[in-house]
C-alpha atoms as a PDB file:
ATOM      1  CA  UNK A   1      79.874 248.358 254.668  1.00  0.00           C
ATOM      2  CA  UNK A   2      82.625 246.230 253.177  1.00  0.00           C
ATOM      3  CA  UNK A   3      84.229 248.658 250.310  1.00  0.00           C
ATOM      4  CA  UNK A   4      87.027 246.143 249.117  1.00  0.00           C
ATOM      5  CA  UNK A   5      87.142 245.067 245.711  1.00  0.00           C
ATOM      6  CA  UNK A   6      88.642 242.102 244.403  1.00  0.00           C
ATOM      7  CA  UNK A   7      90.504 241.848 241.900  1.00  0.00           C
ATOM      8  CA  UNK A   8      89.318 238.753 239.287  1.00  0.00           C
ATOM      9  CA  UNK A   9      91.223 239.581 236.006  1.00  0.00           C
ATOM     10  CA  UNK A  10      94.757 241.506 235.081  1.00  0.00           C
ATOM     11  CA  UNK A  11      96.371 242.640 232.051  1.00  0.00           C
ATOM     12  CA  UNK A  12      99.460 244.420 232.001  1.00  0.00           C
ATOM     13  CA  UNK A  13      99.701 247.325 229.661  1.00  0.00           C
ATOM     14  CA  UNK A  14     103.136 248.673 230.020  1.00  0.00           C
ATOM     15  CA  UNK A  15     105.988 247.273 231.762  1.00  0.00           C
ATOM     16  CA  UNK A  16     109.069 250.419 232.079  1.00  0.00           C
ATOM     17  CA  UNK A  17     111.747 251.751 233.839  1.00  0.00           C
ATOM     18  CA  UNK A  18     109.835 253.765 236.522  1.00  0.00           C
ATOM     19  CA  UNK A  19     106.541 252.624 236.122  1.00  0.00           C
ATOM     20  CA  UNK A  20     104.205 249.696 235.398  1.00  0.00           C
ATOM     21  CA  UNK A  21     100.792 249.984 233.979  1.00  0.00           C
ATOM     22  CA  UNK A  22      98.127 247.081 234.777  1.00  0.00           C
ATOM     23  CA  UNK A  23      94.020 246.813 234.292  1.00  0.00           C
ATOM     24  CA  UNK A  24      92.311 245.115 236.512  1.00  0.00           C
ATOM     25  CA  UNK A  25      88.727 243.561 236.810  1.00  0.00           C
ATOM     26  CA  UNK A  26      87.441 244.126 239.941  1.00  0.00           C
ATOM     27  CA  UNK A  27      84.119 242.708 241.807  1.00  0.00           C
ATOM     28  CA  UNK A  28      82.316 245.644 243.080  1.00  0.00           C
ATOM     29  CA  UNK A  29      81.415 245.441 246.927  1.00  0.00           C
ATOM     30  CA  UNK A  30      77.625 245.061 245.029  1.00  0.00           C
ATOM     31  CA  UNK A  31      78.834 242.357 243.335  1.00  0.00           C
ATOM     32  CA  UNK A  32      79.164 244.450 239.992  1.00  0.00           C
ATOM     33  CA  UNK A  33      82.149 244.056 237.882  1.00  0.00           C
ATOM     34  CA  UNK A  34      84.497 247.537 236.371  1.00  0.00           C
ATOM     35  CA  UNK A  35      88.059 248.012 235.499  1.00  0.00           C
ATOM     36  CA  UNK A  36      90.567 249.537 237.036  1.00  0.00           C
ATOM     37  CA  UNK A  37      94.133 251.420 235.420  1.00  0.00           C
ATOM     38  CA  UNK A  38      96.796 251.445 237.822  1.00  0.00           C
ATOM     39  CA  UNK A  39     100.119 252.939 237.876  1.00  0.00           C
ATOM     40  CA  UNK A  40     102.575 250.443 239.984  1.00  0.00           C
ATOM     41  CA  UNK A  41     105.460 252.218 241.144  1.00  0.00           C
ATOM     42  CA  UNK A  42     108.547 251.132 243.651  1.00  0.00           C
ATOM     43  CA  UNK A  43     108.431 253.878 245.875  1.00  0.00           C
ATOM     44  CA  UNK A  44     109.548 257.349 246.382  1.00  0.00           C
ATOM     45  CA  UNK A  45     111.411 259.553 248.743  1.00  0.00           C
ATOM     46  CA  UNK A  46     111.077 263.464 249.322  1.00  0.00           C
ATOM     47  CA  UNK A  47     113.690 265.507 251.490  1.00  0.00           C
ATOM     48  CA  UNK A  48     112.752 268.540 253.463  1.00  0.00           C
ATOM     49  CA  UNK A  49     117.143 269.711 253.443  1.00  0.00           C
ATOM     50  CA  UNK A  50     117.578 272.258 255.824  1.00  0.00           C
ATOM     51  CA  UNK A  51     120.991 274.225 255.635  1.00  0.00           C
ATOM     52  CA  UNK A  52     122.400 275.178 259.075  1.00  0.00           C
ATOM     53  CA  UNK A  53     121.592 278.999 258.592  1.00  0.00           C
ATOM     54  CA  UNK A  54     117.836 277.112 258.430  1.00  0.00           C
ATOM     55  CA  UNK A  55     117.282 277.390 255.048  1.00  0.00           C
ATOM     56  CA  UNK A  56     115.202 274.815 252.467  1.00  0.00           C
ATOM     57  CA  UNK A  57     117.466 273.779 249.736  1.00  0.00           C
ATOM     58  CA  UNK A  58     115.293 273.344 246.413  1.00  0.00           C
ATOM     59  CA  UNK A  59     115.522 272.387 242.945  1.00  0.00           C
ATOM     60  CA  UNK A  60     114.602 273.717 239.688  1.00  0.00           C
ATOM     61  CA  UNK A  61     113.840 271.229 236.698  1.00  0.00           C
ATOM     62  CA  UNK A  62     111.900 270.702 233.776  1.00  0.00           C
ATOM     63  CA  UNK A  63     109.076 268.438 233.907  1.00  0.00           C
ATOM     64  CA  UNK A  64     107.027 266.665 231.153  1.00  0.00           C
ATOM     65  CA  UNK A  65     104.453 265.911 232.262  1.00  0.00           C
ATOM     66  CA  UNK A  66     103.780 269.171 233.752  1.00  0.00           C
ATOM     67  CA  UNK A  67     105.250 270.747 230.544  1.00  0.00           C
ATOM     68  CA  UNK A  68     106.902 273.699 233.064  1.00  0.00           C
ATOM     69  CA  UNK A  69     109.691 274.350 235.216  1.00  0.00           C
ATOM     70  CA  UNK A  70     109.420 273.161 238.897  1.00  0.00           C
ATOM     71  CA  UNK A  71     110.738 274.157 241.734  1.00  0.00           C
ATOM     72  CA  UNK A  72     110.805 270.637 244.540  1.00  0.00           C
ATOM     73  CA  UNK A  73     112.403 269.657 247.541  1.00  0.00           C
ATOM     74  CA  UNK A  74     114.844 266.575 246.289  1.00  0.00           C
ATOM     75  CA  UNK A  75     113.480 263.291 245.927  1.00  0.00           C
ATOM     76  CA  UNK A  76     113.714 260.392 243.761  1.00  0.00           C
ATOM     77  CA  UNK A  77     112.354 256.636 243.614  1.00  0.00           C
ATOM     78  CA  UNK A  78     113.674 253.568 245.097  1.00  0.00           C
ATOM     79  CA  UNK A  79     116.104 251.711 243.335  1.00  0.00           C
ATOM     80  CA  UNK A  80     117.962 248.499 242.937  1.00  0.00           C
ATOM     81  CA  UNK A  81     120.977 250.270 244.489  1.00  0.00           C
ATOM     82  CA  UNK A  82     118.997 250.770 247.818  1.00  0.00           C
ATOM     83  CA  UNK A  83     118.296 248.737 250.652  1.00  0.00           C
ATOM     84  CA  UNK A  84     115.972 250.796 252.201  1.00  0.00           C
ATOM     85  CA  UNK A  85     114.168 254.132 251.745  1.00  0.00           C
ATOM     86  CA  UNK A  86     117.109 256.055 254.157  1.00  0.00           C
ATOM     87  CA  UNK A  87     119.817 254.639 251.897  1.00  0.00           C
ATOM     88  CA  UNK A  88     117.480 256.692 249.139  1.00  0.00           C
ATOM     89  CA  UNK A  89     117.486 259.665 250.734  1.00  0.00           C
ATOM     90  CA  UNK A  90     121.302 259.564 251.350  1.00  0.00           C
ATOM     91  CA  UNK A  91     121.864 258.476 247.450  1.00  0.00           C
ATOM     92  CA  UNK A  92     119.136 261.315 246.017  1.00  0.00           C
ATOM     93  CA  UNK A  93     120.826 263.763 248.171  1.00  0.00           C
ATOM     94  CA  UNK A  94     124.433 263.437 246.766  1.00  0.00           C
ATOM     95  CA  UNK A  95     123.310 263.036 243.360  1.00  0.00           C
ATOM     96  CA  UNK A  96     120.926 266.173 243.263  1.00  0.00           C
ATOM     97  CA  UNK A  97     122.216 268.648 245.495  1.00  0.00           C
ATOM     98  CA  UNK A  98     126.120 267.428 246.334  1.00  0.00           C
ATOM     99  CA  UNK A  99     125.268 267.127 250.394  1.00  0.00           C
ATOM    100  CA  UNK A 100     125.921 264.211 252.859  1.00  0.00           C
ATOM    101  CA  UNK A 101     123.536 264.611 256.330  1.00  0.00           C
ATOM    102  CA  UNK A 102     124.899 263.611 259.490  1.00  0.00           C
ATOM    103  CA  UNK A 103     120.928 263.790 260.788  1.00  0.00           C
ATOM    104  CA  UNK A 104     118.131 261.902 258.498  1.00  0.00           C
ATOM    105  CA  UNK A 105     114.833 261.472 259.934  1.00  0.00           C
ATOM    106  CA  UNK A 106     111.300 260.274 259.029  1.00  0.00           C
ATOM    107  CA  UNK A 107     108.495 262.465 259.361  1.00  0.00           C
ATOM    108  CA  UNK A 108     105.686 261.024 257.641  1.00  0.00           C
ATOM    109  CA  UNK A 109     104.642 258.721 254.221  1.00  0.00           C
ATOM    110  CA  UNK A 110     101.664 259.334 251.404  1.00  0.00           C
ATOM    111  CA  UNK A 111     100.234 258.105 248.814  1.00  0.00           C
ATOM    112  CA  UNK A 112     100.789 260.526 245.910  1.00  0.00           C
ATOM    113  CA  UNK A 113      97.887 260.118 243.974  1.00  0.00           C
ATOM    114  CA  UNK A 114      95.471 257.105 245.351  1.00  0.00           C
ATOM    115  CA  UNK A 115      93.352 257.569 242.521  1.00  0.00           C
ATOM    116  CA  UNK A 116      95.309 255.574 239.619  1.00  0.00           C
ATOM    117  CA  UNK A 117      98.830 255.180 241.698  1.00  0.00           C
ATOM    118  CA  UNK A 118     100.025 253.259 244.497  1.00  0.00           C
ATOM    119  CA  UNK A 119     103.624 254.899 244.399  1.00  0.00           C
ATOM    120  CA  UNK A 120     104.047 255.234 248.601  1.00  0.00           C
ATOM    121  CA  UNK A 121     106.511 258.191 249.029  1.00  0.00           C
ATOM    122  CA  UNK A 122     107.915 258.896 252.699  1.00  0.00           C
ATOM    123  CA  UNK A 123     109.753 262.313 253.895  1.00  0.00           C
ATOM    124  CA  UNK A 124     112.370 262.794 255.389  1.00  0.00           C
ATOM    125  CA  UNK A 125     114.045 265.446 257.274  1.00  0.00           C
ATOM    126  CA  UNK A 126     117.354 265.945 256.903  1.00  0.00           C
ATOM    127  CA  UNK A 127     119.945 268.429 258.904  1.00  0.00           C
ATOM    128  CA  UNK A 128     123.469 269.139 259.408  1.00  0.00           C
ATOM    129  CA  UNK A 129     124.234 268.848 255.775  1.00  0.00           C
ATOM    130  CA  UNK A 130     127.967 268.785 254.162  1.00  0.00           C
ATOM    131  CA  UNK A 131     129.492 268.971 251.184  1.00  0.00           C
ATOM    132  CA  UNK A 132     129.980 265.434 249.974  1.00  0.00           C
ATOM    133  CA  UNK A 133     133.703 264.374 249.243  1.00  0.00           C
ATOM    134  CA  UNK A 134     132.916 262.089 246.035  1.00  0.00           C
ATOM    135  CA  UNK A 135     130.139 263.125 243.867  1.00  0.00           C
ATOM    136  CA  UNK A 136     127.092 260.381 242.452  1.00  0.00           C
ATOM    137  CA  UNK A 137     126.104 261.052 238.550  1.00  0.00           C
ATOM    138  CA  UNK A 138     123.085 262.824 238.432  1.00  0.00           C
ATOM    139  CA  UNK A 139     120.298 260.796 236.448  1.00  0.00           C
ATOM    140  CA  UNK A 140     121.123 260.630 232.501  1.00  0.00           C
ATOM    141  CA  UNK A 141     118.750 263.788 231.079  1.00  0.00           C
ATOM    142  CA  UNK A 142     118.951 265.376 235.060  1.00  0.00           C
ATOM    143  CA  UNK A 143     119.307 268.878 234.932  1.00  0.00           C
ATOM    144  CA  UNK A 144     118.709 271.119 237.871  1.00  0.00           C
ATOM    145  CA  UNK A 145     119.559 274.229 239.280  1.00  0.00           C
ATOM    146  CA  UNK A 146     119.804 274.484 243.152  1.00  0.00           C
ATOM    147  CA  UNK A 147     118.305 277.444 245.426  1.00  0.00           C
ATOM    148  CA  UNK A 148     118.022 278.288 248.952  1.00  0.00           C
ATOM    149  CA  UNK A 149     115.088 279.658 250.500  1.00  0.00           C
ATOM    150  CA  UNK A 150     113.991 281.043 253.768  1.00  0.00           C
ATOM    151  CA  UNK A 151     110.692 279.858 255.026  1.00  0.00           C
ATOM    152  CA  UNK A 152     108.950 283.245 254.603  1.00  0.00           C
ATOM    153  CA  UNK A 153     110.487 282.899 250.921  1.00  0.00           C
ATOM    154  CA  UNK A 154     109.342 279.330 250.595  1.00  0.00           C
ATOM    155  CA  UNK A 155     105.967 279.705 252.162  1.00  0.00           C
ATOM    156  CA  UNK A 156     105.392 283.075 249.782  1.00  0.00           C
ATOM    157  CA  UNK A 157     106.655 280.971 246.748  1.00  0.00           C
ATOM    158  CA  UNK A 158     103.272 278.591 247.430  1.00  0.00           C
ATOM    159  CA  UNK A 159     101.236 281.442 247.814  1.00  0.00           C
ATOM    160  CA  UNK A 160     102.050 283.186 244.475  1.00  0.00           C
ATOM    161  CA  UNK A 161     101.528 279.878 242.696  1.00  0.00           C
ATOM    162  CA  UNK A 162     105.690 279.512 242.256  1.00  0.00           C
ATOM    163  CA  UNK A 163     105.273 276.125 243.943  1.00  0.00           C
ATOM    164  CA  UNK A 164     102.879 273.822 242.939  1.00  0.00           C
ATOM    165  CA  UNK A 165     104.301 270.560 243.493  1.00  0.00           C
ATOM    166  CA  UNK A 166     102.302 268.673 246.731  1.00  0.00           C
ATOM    167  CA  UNK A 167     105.487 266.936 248.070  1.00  0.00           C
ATOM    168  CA  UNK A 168     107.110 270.194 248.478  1.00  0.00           C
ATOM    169  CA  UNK A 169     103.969 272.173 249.501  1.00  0.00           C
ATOM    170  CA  UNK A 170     103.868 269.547 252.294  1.00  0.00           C
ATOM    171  CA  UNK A 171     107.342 269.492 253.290  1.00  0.00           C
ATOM    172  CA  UNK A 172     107.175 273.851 253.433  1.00  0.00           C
ATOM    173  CA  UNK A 173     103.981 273.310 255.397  1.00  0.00           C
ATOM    174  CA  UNK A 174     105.609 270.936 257.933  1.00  0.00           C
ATOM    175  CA  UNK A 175     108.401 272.966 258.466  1.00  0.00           C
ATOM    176  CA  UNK A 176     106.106 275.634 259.158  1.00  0.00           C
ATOM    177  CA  UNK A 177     104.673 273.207 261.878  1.00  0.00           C
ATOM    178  CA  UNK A 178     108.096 272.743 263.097  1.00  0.00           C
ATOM    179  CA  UNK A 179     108.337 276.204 263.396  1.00  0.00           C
ATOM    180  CA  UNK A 180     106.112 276.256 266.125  1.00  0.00           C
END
């Protein structure tokens, strides 16, 4: 079966700094029509930072959406000042958590929530970390608070509910897999 849908009408409904918001018409692989809301976004990054006494470095913010405090791995979205996702995960590193890694490598990318998004986020592993020697500003309205966890900690953080973002669930679970 042939489950594409194409697209025969747009409208944009919001055009901002981190997202886009379009509805689409769409011909139905039955030849129905429907609409469609989706949330265009430039791309994301996650870090799984590991300190070199192997320990997760994580972040503590408030998020609106959520209305609650988080606790994440760092990550941020792709930017005009990047040329690629790496340079991204270099950038979001010194701006959130004040480290430069000597080793940055992919592990895996995802969509984050196929549904009504098509922001694509990769992660990234990242190891032998050091302090950086000039500091990026933070994102106007940033405010975290940074903590280091074990991976018994981190992995007993998802179980009592602590965690609940999926990008760092994922990144705990694959160093788990690491682990192994």
């Amino acid at each position: 079966m042939d489950f594409e849908e194409h697209v025969i009408g747009s409208e944009t409904i919001y055009d901002g700094a981190i997202i886009n918001v379009e509805k689409q018409t769409v011909r139905l692989p039955d030849g129905q029509t429907s609409f469609r809301e989706i949330v265009h976004h430039s791309g994301a990054i996650g870090v799984l930072a590991l300190t070199r006494d192997n320990k997760i470095i994580l972040e503590k913010q408030w998020r609106a959406p959520a209305k609650a405090t988080t606790i994440e791995i760092p990550a941020g979205k792709l930017d005009s000042r990047d040329s690629n996702f790496e340079h991204a995960v270099i950038r979001e590193l010194n701006e959130e958590i004040r480290y430069q890694p000597a080793h940055v490598e992919e592990l895996f990318g995802f969509y984050s929530s196929v549904g009504f998004s098509d922001e694509y986020m990769k992660l990234y592993l990242a190891t032998d970390l050091e302090p950086v020697t000039s500091e990026l500003p933070r994102d106007k309205g940033e405010f975290l608070q940074i903590i280091e966890k074990t991976l018994p900690q981190a992995v007993a953080m998802i179980a009592s509910g602590e965690i609940k973002d999926a990008k760092t669930i994922m990144a705990i679970q694959h160093w788990q897999l690491m682990q192994k």
